[in-house]
C-alpha atoms as a PDB file:
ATOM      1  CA  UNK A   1     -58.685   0.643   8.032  1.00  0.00           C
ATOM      2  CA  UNK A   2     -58.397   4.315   6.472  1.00  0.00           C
ATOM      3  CA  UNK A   3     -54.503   3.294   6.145  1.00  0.00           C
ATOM      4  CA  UNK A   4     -55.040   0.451   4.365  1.00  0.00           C
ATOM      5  CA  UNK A   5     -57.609   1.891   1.571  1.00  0.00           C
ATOM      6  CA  UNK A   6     -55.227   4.354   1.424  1.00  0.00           C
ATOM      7  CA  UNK A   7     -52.405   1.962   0.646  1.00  0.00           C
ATOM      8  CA  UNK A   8     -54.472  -0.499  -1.767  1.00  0.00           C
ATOM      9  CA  UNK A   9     -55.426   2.996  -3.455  1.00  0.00           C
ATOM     10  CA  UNK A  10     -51.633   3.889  -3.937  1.00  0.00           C
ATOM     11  CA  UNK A  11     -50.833   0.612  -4.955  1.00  0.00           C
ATOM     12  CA  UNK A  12     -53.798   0.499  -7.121  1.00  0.00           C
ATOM     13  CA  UNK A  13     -53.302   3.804  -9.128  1.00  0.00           C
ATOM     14  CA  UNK A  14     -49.105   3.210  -8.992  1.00  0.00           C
ATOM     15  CA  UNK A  15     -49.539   0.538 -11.308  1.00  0.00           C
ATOM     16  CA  UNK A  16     -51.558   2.442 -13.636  1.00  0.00           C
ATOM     17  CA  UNK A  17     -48.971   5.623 -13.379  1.00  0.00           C
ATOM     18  CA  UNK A  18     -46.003   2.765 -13.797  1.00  0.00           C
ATOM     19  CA  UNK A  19     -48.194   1.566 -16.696  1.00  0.00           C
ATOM     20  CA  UNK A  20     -47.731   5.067 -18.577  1.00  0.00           C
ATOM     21  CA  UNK A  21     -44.142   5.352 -17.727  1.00  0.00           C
ATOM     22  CA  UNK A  22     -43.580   2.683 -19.746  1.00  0.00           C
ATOM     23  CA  UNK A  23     -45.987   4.178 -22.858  1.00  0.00           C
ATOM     24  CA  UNK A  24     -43.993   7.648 -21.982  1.00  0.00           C
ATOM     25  CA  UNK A  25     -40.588   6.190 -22.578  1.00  0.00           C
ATOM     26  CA  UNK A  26     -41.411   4.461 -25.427  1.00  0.00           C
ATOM     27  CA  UNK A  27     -43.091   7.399 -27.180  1.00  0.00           C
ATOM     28  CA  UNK A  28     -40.690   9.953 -26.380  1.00  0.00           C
ATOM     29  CA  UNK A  29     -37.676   8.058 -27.429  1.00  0.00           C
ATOM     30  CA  UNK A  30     -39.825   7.029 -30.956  1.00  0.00           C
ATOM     31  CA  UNK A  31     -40.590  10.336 -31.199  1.00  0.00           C
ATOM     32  CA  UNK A  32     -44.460   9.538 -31.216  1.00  0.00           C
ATOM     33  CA  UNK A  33     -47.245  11.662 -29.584  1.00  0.00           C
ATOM     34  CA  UNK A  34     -47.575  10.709 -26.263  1.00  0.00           C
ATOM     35  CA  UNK A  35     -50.998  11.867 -25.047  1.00  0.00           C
ATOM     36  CA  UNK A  36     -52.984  10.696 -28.101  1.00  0.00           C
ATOM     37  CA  UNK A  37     -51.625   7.542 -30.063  1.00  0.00           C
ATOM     38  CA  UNK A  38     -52.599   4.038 -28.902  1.00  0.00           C
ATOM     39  CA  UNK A  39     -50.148   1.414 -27.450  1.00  0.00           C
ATOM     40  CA  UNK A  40     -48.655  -0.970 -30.073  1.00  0.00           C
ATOM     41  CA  UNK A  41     -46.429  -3.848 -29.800  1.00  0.00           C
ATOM     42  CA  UNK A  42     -42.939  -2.043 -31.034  1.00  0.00           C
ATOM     43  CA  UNK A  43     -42.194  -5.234 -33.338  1.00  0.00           C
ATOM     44  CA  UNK A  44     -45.528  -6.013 -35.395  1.00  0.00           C
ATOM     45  CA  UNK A  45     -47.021  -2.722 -35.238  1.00  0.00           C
ATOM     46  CA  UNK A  46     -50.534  -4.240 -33.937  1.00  0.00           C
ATOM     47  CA  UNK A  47     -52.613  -2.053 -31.368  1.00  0.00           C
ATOM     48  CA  UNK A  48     -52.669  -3.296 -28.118  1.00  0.00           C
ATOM     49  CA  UNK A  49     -56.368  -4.665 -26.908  1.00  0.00           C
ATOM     50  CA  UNK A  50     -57.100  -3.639 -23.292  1.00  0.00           C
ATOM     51  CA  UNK A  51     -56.270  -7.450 -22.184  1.00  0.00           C
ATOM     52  CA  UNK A  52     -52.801  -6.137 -23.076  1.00  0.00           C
ATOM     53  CA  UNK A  53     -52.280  -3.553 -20.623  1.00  0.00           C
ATOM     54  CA  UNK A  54     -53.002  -4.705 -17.035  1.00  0.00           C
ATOM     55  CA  UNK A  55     -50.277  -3.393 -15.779  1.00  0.00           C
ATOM     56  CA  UNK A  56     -47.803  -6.207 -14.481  1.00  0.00           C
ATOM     57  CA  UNK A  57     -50.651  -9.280 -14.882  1.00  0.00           C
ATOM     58  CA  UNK A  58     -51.034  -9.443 -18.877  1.00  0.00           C
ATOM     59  CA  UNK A  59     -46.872  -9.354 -18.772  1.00  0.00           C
ATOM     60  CA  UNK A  60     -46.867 -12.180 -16.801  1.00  0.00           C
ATOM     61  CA  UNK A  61     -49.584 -14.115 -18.690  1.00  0.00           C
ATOM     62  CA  UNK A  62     -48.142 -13.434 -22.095  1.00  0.00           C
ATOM     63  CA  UNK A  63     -44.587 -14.466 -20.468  1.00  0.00           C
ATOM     64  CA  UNK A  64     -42.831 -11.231 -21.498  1.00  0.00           C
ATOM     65  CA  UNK A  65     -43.995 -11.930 -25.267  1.00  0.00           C
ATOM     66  CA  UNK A  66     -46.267  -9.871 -27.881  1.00  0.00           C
ATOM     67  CA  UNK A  67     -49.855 -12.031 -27.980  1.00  0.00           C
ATOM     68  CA  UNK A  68     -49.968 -11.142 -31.799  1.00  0.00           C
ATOM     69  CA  UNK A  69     -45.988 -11.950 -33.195  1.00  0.00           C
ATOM     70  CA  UNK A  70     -44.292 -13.604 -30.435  1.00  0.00           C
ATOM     71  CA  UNK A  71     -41.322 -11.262 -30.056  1.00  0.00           C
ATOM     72  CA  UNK A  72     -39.956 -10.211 -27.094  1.00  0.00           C
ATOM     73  CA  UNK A  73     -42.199  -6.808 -24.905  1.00  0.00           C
ATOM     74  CA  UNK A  74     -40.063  -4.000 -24.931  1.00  0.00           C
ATOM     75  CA  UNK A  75     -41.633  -2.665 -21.626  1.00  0.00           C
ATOM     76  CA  UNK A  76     -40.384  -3.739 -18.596  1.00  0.00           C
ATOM     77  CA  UNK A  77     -42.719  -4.816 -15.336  1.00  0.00           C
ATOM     78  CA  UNK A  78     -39.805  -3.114 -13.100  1.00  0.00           C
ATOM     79  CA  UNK A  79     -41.151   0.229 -14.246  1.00  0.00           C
ATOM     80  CA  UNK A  80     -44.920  -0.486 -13.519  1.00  0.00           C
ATOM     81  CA  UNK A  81     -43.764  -1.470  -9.934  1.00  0.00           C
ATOM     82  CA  UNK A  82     -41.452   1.098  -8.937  1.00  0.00           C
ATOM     83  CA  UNK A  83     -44.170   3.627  -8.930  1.00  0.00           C
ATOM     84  CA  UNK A  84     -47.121   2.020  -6.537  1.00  0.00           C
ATOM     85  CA  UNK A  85     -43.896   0.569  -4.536  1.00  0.00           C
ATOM     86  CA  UNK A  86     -42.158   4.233  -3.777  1.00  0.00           C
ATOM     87  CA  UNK A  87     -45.472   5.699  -3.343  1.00  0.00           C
ATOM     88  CA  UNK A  88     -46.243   3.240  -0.418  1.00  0.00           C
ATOM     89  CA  UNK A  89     -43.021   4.021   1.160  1.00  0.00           C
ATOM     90  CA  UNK A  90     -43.441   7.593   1.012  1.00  0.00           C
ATOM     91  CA  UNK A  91     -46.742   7.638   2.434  1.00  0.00           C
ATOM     92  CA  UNK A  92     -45.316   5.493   5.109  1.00  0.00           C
ATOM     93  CA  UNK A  93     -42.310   7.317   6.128  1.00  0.00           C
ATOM     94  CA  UNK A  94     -42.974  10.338   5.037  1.00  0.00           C
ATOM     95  CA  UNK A  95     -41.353  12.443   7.303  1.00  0.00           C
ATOM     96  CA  UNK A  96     -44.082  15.559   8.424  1.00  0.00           C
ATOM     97  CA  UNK A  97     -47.815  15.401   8.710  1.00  0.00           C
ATOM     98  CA  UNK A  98     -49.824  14.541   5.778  1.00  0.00           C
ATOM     99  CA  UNK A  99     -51.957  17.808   5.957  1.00  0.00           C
ATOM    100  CA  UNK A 100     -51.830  21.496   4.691  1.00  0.00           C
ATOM    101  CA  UNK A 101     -47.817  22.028   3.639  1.00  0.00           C
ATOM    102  CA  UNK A 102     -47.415  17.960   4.079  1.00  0.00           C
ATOM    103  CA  UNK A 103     -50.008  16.889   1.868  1.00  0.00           C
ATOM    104  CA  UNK A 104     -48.963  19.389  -0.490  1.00  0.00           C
ATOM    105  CA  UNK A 105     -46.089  18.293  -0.571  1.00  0.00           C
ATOM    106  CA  UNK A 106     -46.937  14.584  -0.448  1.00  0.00           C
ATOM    107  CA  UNK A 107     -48.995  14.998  -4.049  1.00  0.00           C
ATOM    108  CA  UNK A 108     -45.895  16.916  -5.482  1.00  0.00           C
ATOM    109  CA  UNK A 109     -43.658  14.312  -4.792  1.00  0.00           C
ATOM    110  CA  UNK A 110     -45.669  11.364  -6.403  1.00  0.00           C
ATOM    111  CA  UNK A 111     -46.006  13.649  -9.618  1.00  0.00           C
ATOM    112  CA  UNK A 112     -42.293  13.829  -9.212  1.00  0.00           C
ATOM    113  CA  UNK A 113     -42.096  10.023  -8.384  1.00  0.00           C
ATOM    114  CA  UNK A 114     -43.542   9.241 -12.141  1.00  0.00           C
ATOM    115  CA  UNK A 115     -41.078  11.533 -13.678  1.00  0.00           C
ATOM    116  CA  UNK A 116     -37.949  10.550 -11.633  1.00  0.00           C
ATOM    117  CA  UNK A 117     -39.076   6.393 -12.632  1.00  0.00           C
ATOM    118  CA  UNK A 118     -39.768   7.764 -16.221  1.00  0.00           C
ATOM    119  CA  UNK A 119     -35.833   9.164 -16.476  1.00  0.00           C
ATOM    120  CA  UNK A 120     -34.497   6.103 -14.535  1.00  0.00           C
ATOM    121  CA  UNK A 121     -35.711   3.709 -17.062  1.00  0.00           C
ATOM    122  CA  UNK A 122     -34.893   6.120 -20.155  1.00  0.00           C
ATOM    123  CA  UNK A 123     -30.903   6.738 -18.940  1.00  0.00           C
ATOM    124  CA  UNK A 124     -30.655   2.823 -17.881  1.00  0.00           C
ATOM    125  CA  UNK A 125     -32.330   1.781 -21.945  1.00  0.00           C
ATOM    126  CA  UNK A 126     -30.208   4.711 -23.596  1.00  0.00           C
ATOM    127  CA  UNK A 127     -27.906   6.213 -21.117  1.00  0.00           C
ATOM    128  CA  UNK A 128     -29.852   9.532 -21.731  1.00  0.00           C
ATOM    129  CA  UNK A 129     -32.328  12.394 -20.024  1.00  0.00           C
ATOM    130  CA  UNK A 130     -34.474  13.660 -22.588  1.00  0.00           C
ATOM    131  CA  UNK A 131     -35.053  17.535 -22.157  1.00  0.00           C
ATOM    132  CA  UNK A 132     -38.993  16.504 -22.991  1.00  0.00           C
ATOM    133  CA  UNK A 133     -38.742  14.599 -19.584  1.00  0.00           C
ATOM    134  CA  UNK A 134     -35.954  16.990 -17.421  1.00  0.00           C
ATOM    135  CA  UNK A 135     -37.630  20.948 -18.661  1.00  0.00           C
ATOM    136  CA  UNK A 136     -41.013  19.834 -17.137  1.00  0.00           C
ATOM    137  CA  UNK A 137     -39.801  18.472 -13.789  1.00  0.00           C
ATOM    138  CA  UNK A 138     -37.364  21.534 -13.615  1.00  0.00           C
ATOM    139  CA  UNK A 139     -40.702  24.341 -13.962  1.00  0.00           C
ATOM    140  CA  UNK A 140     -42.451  21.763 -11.680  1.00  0.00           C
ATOM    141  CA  UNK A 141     -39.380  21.758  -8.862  1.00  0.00           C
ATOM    142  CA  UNK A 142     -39.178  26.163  -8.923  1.00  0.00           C
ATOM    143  CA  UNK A 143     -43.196  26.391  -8.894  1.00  0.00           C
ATOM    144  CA  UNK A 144     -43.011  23.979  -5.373  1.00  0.00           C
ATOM    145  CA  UNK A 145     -40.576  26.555  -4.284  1.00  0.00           C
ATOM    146  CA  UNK A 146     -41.945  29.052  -4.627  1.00  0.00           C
ATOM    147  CA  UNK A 147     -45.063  28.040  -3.637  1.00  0.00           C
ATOM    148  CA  UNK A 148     -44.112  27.139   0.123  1.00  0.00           C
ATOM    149  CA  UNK A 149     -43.694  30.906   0.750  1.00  0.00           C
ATOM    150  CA  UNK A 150     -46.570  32.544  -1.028  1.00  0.00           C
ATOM    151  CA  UNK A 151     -49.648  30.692   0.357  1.00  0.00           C
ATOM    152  CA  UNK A 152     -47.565  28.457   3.353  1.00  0.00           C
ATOM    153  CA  UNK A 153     -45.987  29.735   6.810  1.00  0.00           C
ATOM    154  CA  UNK A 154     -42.102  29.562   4.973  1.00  0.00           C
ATOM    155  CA  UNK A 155     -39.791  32.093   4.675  1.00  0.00           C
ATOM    156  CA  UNK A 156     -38.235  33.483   1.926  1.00  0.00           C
ATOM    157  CA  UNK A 157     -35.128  32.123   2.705  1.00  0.00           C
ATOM    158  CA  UNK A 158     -36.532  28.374   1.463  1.00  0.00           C
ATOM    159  CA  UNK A 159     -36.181  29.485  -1.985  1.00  0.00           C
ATOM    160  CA  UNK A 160     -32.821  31.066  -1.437  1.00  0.00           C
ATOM    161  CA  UNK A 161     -31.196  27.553   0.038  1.00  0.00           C
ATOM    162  CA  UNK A 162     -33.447  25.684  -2.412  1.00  0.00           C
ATOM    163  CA  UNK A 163     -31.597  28.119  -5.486  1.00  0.00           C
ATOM    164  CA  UNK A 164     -28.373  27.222  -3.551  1.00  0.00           C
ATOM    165  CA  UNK A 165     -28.960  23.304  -3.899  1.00  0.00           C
ATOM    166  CA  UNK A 166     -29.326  23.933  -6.746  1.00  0.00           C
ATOM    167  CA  UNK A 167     -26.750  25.830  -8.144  1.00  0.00           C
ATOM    168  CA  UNK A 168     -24.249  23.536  -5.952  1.00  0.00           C
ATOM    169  CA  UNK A 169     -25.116  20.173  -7.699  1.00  0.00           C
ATOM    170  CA  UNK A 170     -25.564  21.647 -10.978  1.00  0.00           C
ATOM    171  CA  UNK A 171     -22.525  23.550 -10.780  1.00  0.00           C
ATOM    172  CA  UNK A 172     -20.199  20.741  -9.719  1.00  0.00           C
ATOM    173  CA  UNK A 173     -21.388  18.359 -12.530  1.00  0.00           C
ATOM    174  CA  UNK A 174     -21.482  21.355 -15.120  1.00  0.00           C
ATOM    175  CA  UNK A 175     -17.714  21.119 -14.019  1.00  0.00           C
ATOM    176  CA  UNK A 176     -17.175  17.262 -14.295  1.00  0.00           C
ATOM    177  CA  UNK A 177     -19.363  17.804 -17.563  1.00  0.00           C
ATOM    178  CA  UNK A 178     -16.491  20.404 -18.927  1.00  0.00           C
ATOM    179  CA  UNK A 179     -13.405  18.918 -17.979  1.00  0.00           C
ATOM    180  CA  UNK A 180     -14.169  15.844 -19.241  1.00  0.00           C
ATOM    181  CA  UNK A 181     -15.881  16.644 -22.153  1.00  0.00           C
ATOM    182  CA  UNK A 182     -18.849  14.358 -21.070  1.00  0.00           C
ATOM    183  CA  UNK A 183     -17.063  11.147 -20.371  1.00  0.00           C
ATOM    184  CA  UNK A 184     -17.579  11.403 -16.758  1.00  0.00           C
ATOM    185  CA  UNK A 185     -21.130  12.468 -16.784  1.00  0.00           C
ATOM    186  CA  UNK A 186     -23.996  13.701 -19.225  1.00  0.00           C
ATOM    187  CA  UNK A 187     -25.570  17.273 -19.921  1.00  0.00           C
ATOM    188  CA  UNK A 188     -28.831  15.403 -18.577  1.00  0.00           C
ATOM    189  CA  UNK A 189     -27.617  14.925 -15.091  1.00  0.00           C
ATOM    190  CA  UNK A 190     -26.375  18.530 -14.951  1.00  0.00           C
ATOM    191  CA  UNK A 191     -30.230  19.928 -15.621  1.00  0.00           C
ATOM    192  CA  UNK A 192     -31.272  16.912 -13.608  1.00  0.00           C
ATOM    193  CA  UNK A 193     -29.071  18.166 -10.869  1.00  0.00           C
ATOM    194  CA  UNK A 194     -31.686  21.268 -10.896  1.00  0.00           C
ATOM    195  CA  UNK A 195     -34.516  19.439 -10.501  1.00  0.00           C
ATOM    196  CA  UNK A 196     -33.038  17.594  -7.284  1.00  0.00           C
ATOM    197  CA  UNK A 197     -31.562  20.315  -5.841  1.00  0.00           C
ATOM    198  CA  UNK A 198     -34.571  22.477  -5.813  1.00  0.00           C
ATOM    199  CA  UNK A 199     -36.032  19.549  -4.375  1.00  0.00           C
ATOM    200  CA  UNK A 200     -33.387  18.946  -1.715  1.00  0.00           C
ATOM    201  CA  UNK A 201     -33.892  22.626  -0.995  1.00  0.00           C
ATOM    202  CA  UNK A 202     -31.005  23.020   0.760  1.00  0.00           C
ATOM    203  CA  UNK A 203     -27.029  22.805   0.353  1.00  0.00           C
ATOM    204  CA  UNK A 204     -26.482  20.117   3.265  1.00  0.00           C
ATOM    205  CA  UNK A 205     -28.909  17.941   1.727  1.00  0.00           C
ATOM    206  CA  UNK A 206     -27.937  18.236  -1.706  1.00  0.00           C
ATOM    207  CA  UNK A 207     -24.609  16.839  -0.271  1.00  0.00           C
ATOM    208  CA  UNK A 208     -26.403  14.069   1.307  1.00  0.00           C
ATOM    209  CA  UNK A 209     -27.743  13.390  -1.942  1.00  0.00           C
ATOM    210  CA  UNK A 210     -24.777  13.194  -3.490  1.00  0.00           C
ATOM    211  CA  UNK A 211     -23.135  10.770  -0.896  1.00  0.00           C
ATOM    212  CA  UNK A 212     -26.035   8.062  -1.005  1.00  0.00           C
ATOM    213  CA  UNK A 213     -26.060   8.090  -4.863  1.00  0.00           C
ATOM    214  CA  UNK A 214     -21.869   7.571  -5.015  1.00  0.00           C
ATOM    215  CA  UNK A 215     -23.033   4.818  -2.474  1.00  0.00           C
ATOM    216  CA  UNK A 216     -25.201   3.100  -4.271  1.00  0.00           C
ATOM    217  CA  UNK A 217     -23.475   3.347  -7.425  1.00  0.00           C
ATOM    218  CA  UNK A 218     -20.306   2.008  -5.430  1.00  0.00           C
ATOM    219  CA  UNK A 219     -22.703  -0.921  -4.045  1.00  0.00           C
ATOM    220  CA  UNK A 220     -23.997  -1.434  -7.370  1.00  0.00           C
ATOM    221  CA  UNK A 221     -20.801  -1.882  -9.234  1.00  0.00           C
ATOM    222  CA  UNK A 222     -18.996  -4.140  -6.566  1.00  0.00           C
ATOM    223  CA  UNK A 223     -21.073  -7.774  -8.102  1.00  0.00           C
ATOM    224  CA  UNK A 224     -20.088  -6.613 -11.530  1.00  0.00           C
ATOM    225  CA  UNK A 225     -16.175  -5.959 -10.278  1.00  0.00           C
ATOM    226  CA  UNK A 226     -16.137  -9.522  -8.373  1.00  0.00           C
ATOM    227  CA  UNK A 227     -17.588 -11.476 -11.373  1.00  0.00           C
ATOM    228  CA  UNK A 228     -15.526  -9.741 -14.222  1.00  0.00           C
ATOM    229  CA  UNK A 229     -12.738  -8.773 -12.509  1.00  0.00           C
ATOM    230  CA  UNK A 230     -11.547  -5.117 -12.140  1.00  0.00           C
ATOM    231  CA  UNK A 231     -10.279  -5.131 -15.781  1.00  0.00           C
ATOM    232  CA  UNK A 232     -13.988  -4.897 -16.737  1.00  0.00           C
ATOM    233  CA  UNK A 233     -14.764  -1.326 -17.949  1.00  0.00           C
ATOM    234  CA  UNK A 234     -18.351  -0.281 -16.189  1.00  0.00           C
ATOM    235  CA  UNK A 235     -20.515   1.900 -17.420  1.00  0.00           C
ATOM    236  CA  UNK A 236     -23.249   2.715 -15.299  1.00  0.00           C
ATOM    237  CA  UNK A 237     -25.788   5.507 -16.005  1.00  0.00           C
ATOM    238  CA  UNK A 238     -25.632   8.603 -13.404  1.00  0.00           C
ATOM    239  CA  UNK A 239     -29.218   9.480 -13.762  1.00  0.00           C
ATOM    240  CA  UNK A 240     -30.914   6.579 -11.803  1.00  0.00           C
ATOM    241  CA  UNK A 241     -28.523   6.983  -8.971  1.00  0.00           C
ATOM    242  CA  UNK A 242     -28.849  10.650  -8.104  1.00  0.00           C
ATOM    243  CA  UNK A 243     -33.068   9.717  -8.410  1.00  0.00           C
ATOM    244  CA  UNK A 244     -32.625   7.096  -5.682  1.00  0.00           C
ATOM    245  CA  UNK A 245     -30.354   9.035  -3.486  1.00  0.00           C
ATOM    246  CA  UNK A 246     -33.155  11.706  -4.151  1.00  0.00           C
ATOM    247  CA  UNK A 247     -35.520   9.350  -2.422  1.00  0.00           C
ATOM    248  CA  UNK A 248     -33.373   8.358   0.316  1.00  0.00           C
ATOM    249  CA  UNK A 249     -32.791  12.380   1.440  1.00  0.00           C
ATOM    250  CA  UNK A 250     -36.499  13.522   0.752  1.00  0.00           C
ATOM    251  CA  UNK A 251     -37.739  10.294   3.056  1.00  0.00           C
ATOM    252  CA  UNK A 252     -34.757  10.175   5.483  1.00  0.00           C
ATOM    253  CA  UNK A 253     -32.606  12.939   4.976  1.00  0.00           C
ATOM    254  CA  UNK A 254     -33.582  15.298   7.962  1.00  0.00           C
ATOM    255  CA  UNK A 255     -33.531  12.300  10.330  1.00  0.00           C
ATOM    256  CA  UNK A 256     -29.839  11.712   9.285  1.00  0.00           C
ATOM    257  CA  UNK A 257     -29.202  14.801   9.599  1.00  0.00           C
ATOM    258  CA  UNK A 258     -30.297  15.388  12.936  1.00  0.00           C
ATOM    259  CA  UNK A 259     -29.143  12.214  13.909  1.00  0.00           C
ATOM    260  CA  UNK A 260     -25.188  13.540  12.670  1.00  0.00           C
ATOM    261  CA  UNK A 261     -25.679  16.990  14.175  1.00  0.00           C
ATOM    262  CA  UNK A 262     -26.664  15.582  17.906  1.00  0.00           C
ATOM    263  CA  UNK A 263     -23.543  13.388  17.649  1.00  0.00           C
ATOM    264  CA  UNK A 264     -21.449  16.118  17.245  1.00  0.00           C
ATOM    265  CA  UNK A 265     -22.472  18.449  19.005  1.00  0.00           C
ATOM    266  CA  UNK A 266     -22.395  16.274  22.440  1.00  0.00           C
END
């Protein structure tokens, strides 16, 4: 019973959180004051009534459309679900006890959740990572750090292989960032890299990271490639795949990585 309150109370307050991503995204990229302007349609400029913002429900009654001019809503339902949806998962394989480090942990990450679905649906609209959005989840990512070792049972050596994560994501895409002039990939995704990396908190799964978002950008792009043909150009923002091979390593990643290290070592 306790898990189920606890997953209708996820659910519940993940579709208010996804609720302000949307508002977040909006505002940032319109330059408005996030914390203290109301919600307007984008098109007619008329203040959203309360009706307006049940998160997922008044989209789906309206149809997608603006109740007072008919045009299309900018915000997208995806966004509102992502966050009560990757809460529940984390809560349900989240990989060490939810209690003293774990549950400290666990409340980090769905602070962290918000941001990462905040950035996913910013680069996918504008193929961009605000620094309003990245500079906050970076301070965020080295206070967790360091953190673990001042009032937790963790060595000092977590914040040394968390620095190294770091520095080894962020490093190799301030690299592809340079030699390509930023055709291959943005200055966003290098200070993003800092963010995961100090998350991954540690080189080998930083790598892991790196692998499961070139898969599922390789997964992603193989429909477009079939439909178009391979003469398409694709252009498919970075950002969103490093966050959901972030997910895959912080829920998974030891697991695999145990799993690969008993295998060879038989």
């Amino acid at each position: 019973m306790n898990t189920i309150l606890i997953l209708v109370g996820l659910g519940g307050f993940g579709l208010i959180f996804g609720s302000f991503v949307n508002a977040l995204v909006q505002r940032i990229h319109a330059k408005r004051n996030w914390v203290t302007e109301r919600s307007e349609c984008l098109h007619c400029h008329h203040q959203l009534a309360p009706k307006d913002l049940i998160p997922v429900l008044s989209f789906v009654l309206l149809k997608g459309k603006c109740r007072y001019c008919g045009h299309k809503i900018a915000d997208t339902p995806l966004a509102e679900l992502a966050v009560p949806i990757i809460w529940i998962l984390s809560y349900l394989f989240w990989p060490i006890m939810l209690q003293g480090v774990g549950l400290f942990l666990f409340i980090m990450w769905m602070v962290f959740v918000i941001g990462f679905v905040a950035l996913a649906v910013y680069d996918l609209k504008w193929f961009l990572l605000p620094n309003k959005m990245v500079f906050p989840l970076i301070a965020l990512a080295a206070v967790q750090v360091l953190v673990l070792p001042l009032f937790y049972d963790y060595s000092w050596k977590t914040v040394l292989d968390a620095g190294l994560a770091a520095l080894l994501l962020s490093g190799m895409f301030y690299i592809l960032f340079q030699v390509s002039a930023g055709t291959w990939i943005g200055g966003g995704d290098v200070k993003l890299a800092i963010v995961l990396g100090l998350l991954a908190a540690d080189p080998l799964r930083a790598c892991l990271l790196l692998f499961f978002a070139s898969l599922v950008g390789t997964l992603a792009s193989v429909p477009v490639m079939i439909k178009h043909g391979m003469q398409r150009k694709l252009k498919l923002p970075f950002g969103p795949l490093l966050i959901v091979g972030m997910i895959l390593v912080q829920l998974f990643g030891s697991t695999i990585i145990n799993w690969y290290v008993s295998l060879v070592t038989v």
